[in-house]
C-alpha atoms as a PDB file:
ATOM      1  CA  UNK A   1      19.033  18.926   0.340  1.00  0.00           C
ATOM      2  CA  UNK A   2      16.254  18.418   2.590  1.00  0.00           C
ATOM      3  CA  UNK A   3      16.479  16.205   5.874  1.00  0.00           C
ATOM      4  CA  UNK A   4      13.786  13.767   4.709  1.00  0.00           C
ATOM      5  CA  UNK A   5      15.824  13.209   1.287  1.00  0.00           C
ATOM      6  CA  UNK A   6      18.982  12.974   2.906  1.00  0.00           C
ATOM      7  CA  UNK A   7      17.596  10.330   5.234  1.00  0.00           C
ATOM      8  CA  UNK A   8      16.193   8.170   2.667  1.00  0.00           C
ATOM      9  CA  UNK A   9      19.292   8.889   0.651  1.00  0.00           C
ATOM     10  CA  UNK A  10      21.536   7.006   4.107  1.00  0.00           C
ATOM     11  CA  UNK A  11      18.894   4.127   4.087  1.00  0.00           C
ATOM     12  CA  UNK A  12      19.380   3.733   0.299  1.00  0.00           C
ATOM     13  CA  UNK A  13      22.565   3.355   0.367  1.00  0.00           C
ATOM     14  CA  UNK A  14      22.452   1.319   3.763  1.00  0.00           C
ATOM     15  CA  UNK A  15      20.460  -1.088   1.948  1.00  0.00           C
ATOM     16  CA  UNK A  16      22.430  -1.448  -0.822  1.00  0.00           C
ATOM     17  CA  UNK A  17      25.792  -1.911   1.099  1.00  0.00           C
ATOM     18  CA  UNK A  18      24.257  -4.600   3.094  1.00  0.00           C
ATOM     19  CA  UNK A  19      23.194  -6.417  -0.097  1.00  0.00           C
ATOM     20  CA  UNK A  20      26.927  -6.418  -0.871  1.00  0.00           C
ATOM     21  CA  UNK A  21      28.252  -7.855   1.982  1.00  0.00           C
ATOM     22  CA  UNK A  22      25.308 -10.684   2.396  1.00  0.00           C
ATOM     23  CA  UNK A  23      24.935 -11.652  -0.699  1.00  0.00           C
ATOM     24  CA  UNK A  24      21.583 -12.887  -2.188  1.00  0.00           C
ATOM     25  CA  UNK A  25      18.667 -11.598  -0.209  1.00  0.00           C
ATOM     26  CA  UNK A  26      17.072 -15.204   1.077  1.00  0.00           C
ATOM     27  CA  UNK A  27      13.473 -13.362   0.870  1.00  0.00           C
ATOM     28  CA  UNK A  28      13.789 -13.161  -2.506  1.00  0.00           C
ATOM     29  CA  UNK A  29      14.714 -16.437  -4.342  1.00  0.00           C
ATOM     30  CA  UNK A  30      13.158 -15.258  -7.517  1.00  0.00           C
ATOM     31  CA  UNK A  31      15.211 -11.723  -7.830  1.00  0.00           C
ATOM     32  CA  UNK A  32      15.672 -12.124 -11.405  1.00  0.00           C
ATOM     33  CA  UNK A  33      12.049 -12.506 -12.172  1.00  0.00           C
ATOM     34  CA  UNK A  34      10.936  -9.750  -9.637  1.00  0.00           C
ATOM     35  CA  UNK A  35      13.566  -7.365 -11.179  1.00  0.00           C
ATOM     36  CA  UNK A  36      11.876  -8.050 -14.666  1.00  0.00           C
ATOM     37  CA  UNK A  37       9.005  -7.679 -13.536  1.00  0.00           C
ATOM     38  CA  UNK A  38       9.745  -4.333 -11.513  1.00  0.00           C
ATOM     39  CA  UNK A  39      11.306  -3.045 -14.787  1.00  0.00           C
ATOM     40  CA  UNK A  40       7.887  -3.770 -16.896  1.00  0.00           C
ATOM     41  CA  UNK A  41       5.843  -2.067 -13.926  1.00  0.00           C
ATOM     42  CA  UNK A  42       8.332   0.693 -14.029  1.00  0.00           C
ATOM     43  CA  UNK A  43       8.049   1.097 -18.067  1.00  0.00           C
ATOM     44  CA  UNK A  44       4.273   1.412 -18.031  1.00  0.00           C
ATOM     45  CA  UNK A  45       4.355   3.898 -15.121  1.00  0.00           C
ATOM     46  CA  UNK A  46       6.502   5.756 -16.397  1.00  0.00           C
ATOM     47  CA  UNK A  47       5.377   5.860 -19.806  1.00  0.00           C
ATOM     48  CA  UNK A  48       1.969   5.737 -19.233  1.00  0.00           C
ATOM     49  CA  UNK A  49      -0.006   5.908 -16.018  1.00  0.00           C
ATOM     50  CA  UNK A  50       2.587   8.691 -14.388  1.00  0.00           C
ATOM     51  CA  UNK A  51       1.863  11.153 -17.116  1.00  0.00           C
ATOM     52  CA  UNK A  52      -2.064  10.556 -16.482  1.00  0.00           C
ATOM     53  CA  UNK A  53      -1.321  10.964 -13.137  1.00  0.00           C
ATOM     54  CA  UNK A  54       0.316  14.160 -13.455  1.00  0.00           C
ATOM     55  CA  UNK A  55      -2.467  15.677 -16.177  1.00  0.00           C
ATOM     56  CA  UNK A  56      -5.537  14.168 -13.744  1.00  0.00           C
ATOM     57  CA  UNK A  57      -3.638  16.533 -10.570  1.00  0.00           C
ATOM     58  CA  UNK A  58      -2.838  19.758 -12.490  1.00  0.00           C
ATOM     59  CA  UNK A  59      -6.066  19.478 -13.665  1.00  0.00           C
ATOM     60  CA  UNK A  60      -8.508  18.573 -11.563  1.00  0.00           C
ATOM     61  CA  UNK A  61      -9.472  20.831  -8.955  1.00  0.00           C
ATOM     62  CA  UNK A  62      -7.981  19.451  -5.097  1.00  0.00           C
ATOM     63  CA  UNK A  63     -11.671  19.523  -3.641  1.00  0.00           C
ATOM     64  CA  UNK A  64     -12.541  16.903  -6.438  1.00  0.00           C
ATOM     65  CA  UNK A  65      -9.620  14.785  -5.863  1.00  0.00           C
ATOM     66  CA  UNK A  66     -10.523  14.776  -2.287  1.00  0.00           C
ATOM     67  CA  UNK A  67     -13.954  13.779  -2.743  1.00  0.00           C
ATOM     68  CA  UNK A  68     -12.998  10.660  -4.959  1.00  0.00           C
ATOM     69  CA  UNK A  69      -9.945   9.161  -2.525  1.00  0.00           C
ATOM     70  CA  UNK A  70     -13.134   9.892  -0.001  1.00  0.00           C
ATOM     71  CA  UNK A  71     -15.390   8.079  -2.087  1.00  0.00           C
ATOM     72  CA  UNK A  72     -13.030   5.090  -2.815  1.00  0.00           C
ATOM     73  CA  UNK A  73     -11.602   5.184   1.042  1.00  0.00           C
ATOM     74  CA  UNK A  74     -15.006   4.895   2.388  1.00  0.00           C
ATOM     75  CA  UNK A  75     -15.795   1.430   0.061  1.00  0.00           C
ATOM     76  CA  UNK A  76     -12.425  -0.012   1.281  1.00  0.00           C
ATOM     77  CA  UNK A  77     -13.526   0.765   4.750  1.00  0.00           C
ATOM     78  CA  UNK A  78     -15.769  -1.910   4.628  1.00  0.00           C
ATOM     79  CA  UNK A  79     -13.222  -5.144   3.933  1.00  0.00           C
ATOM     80  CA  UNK A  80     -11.239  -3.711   6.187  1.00  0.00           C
ATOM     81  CA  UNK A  81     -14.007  -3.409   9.006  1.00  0.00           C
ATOM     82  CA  UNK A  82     -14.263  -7.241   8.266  1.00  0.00           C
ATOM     83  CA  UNK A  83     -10.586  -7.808   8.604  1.00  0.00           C
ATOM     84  CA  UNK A  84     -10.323  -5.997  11.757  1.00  0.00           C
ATOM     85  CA  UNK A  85     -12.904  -8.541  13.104  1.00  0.00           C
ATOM     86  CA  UNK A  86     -11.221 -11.193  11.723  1.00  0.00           C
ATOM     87  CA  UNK A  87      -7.999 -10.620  13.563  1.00  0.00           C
ATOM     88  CA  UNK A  88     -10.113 -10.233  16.302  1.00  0.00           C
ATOM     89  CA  UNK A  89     -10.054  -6.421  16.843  1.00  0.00           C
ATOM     90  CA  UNK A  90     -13.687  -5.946  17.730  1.00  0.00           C
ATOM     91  CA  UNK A  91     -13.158  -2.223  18.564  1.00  0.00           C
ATOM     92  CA  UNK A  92     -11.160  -1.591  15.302  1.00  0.00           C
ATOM     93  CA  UNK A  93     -13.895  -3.396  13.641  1.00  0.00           C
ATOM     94  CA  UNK A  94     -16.844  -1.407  14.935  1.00  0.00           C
ATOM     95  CA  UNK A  95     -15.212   2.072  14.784  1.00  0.00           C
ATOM     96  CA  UNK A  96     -14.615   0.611  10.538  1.00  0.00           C
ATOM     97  CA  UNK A  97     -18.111  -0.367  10.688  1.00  0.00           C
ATOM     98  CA  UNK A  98     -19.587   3.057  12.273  1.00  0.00           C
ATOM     99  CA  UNK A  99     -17.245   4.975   9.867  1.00  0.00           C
ATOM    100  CA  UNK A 100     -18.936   3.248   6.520  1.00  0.00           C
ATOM    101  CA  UNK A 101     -21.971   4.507   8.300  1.00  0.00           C
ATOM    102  CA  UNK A 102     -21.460   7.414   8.836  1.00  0.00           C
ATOM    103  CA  UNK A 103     -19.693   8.466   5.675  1.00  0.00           C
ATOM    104  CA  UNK A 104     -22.140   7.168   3.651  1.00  0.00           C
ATOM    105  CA  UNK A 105     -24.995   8.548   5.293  1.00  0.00           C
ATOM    106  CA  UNK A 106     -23.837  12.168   6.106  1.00  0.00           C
ATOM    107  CA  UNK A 107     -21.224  12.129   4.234  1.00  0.00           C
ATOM    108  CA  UNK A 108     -22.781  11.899   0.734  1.00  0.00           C
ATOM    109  CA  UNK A 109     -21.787   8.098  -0.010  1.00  0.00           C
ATOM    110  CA  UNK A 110     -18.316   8.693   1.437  1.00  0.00           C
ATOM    111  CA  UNK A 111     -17.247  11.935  -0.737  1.00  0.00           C
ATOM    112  CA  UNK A 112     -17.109  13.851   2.781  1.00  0.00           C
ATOM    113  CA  UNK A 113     -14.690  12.425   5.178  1.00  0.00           C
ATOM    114  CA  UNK A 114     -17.319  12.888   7.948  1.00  0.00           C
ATOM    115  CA  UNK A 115     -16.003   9.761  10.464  1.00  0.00           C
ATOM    116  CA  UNK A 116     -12.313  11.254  10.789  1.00  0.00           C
ATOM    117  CA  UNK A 117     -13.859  14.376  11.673  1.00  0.00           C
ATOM    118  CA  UNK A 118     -16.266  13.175  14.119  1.00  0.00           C
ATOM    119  CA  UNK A 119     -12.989  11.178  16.123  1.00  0.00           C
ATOM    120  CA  UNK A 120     -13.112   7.724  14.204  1.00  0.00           C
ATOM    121  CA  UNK A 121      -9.840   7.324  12.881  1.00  0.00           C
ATOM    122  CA  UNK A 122      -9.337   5.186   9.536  1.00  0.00           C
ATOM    123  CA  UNK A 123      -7.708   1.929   9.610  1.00  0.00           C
ATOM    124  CA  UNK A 124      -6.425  -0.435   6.270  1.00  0.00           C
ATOM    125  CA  UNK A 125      -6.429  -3.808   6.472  1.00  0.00           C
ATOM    126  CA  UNK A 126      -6.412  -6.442   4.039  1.00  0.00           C
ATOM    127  CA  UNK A 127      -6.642 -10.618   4.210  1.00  0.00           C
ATOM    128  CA  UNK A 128      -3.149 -10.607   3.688  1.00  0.00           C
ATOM    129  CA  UNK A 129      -2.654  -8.961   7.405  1.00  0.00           C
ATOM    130  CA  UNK A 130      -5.393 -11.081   8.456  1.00  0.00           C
ATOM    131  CA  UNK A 131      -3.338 -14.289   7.311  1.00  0.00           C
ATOM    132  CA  UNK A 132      -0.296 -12.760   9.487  1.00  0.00           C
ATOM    133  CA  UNK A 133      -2.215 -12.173  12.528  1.00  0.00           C
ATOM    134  CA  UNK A 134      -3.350 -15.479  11.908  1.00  0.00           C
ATOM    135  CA  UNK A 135       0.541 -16.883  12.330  1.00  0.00           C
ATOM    136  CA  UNK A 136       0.799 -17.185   8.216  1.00  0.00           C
ATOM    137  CA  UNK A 137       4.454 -16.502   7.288  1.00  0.00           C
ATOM    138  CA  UNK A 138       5.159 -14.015   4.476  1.00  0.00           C
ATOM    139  CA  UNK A 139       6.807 -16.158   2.249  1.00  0.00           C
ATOM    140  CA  UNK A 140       9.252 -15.314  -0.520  1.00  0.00           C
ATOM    141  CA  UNK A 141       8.539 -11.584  -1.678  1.00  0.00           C
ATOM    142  CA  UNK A 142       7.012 -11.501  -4.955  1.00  0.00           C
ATOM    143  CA  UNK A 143       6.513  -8.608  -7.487  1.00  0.00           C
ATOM    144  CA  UNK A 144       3.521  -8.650  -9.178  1.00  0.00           C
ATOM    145  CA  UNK A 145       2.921  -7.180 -12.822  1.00  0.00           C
ATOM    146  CA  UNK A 146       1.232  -4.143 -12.936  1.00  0.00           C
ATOM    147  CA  UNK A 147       0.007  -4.530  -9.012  1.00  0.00           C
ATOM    148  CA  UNK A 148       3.564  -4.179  -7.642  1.00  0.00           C
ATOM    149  CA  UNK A 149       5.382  -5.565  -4.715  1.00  0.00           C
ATOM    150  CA  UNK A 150       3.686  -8.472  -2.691  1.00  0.00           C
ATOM    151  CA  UNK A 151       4.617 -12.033  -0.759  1.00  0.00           C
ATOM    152  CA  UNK A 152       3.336 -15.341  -1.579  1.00  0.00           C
ATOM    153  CA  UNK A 153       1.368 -14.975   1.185  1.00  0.00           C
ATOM    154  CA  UNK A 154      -0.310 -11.688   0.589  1.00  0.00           C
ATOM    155  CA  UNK A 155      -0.750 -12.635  -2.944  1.00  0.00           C
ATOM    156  CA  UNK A 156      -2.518 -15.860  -2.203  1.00  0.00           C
ATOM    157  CA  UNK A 157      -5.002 -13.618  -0.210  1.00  0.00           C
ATOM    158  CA  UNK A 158      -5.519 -10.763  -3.053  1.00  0.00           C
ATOM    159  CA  UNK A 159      -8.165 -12.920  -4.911  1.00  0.00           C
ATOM    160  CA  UNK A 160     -10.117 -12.439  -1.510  1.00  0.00           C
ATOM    161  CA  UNK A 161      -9.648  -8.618  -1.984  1.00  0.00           C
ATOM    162  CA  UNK A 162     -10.304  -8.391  -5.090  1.00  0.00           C
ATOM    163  CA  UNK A 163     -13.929 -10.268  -4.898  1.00  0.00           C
ATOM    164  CA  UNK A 164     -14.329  -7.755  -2.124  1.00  0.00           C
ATOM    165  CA  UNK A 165     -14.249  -4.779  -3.221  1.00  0.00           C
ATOM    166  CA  UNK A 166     -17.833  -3.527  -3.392  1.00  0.00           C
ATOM    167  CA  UNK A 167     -16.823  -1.430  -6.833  1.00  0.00           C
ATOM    168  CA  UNK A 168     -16.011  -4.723  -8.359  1.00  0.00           C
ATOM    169  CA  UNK A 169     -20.224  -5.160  -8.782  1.00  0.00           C
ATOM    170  CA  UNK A 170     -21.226  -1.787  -9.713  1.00  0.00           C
ATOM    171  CA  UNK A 171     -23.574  -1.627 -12.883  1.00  0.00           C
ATOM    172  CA  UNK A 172     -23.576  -1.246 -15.525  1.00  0.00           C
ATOM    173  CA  UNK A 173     -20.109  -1.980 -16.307  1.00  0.00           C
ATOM    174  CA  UNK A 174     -18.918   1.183 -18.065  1.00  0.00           C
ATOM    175  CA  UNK A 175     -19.249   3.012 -15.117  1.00  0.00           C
ATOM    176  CA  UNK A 176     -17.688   0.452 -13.264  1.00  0.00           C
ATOM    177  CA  UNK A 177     -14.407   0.445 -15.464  1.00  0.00           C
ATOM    178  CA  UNK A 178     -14.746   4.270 -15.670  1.00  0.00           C
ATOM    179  CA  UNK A 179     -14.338   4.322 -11.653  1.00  0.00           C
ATOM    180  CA  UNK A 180     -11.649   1.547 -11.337  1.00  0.00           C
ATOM    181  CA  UNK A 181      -9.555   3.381 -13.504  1.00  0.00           C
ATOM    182  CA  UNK A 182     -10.471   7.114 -11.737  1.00  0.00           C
ATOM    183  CA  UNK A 183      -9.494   5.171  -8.585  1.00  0.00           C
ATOM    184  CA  UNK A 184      -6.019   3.450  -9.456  1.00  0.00           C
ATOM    185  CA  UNK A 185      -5.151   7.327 -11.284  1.00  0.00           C
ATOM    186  CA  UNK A 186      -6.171   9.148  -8.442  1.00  0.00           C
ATOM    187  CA  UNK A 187      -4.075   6.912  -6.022  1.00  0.00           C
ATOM    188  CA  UNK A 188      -0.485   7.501  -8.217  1.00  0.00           C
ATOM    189  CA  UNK A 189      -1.422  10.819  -8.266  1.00  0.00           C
ATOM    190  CA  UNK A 190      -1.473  10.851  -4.386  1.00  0.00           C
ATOM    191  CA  UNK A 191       2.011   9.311  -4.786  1.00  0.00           C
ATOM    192  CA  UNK A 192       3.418  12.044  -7.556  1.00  0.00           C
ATOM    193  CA  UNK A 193       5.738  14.088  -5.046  1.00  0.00           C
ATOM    194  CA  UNK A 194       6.868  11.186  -2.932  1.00  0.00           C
ATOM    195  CA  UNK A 195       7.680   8.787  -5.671  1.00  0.00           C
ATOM    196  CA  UNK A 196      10.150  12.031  -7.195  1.00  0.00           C
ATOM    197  CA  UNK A 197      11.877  11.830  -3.811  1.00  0.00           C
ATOM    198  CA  UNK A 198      11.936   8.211  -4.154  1.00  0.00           C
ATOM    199  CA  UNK A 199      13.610   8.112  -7.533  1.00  0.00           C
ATOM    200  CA  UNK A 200      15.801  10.834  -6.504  1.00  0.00           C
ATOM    201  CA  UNK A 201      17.073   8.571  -3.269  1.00  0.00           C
ATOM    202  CA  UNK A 202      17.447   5.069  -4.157  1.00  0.00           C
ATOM    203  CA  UNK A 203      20.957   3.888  -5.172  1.00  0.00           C
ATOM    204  CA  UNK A 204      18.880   0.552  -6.395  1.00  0.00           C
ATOM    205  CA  UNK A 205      15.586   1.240  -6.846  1.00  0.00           C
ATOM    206  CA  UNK A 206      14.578  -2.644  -6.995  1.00  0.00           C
ATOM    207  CA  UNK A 207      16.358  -3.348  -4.063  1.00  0.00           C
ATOM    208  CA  UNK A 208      15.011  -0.480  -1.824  1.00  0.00           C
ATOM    209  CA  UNK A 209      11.700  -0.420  -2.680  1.00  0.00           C
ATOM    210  CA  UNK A 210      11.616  -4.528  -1.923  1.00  0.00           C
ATOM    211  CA  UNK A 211      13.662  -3.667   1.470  1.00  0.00           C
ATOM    212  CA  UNK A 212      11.000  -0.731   2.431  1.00  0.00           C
ATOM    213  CA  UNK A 213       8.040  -2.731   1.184  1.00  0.00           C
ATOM    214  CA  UNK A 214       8.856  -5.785   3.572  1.00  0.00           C
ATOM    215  CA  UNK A 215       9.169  -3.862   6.647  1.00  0.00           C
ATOM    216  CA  UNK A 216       6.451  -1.733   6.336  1.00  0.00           C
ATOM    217  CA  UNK A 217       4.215  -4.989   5.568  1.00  0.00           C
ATOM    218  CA  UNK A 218       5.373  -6.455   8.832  1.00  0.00           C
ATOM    219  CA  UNK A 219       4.570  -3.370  10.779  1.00  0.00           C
ATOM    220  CA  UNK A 220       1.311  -3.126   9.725  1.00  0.00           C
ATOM    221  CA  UNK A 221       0.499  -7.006  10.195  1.00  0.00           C
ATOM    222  CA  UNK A 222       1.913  -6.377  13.860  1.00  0.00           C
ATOM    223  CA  UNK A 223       0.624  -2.765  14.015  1.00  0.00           C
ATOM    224  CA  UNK A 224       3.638  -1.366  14.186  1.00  0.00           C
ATOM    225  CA  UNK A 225       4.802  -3.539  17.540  1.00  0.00           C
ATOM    226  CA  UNK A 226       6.657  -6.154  15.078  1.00  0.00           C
ATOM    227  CA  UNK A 227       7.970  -9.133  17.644  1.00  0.00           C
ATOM    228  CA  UNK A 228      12.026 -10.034  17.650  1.00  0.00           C
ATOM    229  CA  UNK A 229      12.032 -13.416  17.298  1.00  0.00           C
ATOM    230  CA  UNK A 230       9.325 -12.817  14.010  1.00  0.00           C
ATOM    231  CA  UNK A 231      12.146 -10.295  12.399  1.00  0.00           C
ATOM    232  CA  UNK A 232      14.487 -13.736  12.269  1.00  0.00           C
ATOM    233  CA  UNK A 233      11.726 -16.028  11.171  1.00  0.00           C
ATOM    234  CA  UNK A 234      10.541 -14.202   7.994  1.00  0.00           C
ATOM    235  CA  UNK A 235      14.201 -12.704   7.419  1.00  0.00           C
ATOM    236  CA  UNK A 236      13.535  -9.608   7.825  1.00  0.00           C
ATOM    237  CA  UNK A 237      16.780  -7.529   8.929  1.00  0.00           C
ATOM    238  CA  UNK A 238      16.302  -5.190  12.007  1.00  0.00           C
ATOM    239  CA  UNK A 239      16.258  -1.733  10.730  1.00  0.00           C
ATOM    240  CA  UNK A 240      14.211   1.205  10.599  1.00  0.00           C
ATOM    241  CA  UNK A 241      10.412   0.880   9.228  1.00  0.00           C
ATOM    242  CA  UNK A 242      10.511   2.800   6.225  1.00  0.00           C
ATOM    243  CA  UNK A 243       7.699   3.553   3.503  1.00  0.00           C
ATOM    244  CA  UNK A 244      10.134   2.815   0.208  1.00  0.00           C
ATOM    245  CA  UNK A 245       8.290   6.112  -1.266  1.00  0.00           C
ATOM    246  CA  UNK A 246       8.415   7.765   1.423  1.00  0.00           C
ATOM    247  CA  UNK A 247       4.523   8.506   1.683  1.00  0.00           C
ATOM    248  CA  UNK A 248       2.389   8.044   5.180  1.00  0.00           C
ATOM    249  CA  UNK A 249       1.860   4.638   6.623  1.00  0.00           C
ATOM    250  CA  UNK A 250      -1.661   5.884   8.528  1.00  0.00           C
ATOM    251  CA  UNK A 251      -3.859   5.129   5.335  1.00  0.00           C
END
């Protein structure tokens, strides 16, 4: 057993013996609904977008997948160069800004990766970290069909993200629907060997994917310097920052 699965393994089962002993989880009044809804999510992956996944990797060749999480990357640059702003991080902001320009200039439209190369390092933010920065608290956590884990509050902002994703007005609209669903195939694929580990780890899946979903949303609203006293207003118990499958928190 390696040392990453037998650490996710102890926070697994962590998580699931402090459930025990604390009762219901007070971020998650609608538990019932959320593990419903987790199960659905869970049916369809498994059933249906994981085996795409799988085909679209052994498949296509690594140079291509690279080139369309490029592509993809470089659009959501741009809400998140407006985000950044937003929150007030003008440097953030304009290193997002120069990165869109770059990459989509030299870098063929963003295929080529050109900004990270060139020292500008890529940043994700979304109005749902805005709304934190902004002193908006999370709210119960919410899982959402077919989008996955959320909060009330970062669901109340995904309308925002949604009408901002440039791909969202490509024409015509074949091409369009042909790229959204390249993009949301090409990101599980990304996920293929972490979310094995994950399965393989988590005594209750539901539960450690909500625990490891909250904490790593309140490290990236804080940017990883998450405030004390915020831990006990939003509930969130003071443990380890973990990605619940396991893959890097840097995108």
């Amino acid at each position: 057993m390696s040392r990453k699965t037998s650490v996710l393994l102890a926070l697994a089962a962590a998580a699931a013996l402090s459930g025990c002993a604390v009762g219901p989880d007070k971020r998650d009044p609608m538990e019932n609904w959320n593990r419903a809804v987790f199960k659905f999510n869970d049916t369809v992956d498994t059933y249906a977008l994981k085996p795409v996944a799988t085909g679209y990797k052994n498949v296509t060749p690594g140079f291509v997948q690279t080139g369309v999480s490029n592509f993809f990357g470089n659009l959501a640059d741009v809400w998140t160069a407006a985000n950044n702003l937003l929150q007030g991080k003008g440097a953030e902001g304009m290193s997002d800004v120069m990165r869109v320009a770059l990459n989509s200039t030299f870098g063929l439209l963003g295929v080529l990766d050109i900004a990270s190369e060139a020292g500008l390092p890529k940043h994700k933010e979304d109005f749902g970290q805005t709304m934190g920065k902004w002193g908006v608290q999370s709210g119960p956590f919410v899982m959402l069909p077919l989008l996955g884990p959320s909060t009330l509050r970062d669901t109340v902002g995904l309308p925002l993200d949604i009408a901002a994703d440039p791909w969202g007005y490509k024409e015509p609209v074949n091409v369009r629907n042909i790229g959204a669903v390249t993009r949301v195939v090409d990101q599980r694929a990304a996920l293929l060997d972490a979310g094995s580990l994950f399965e393989d780890a988590a005594l209750d899946r539901y539960e450690f994917l909500r625990d490891g979903y909250l904490q790593r949303r309140q490290s990236q609203v804080y940017d990883g310097d998450v405030p004390q006293q915020t831990d006990k207003e939003e509930n969130v118990p003071d443990q380890p920052v973990v990605n619940p499958t396991g893959a890097g928190t840097g995108t």
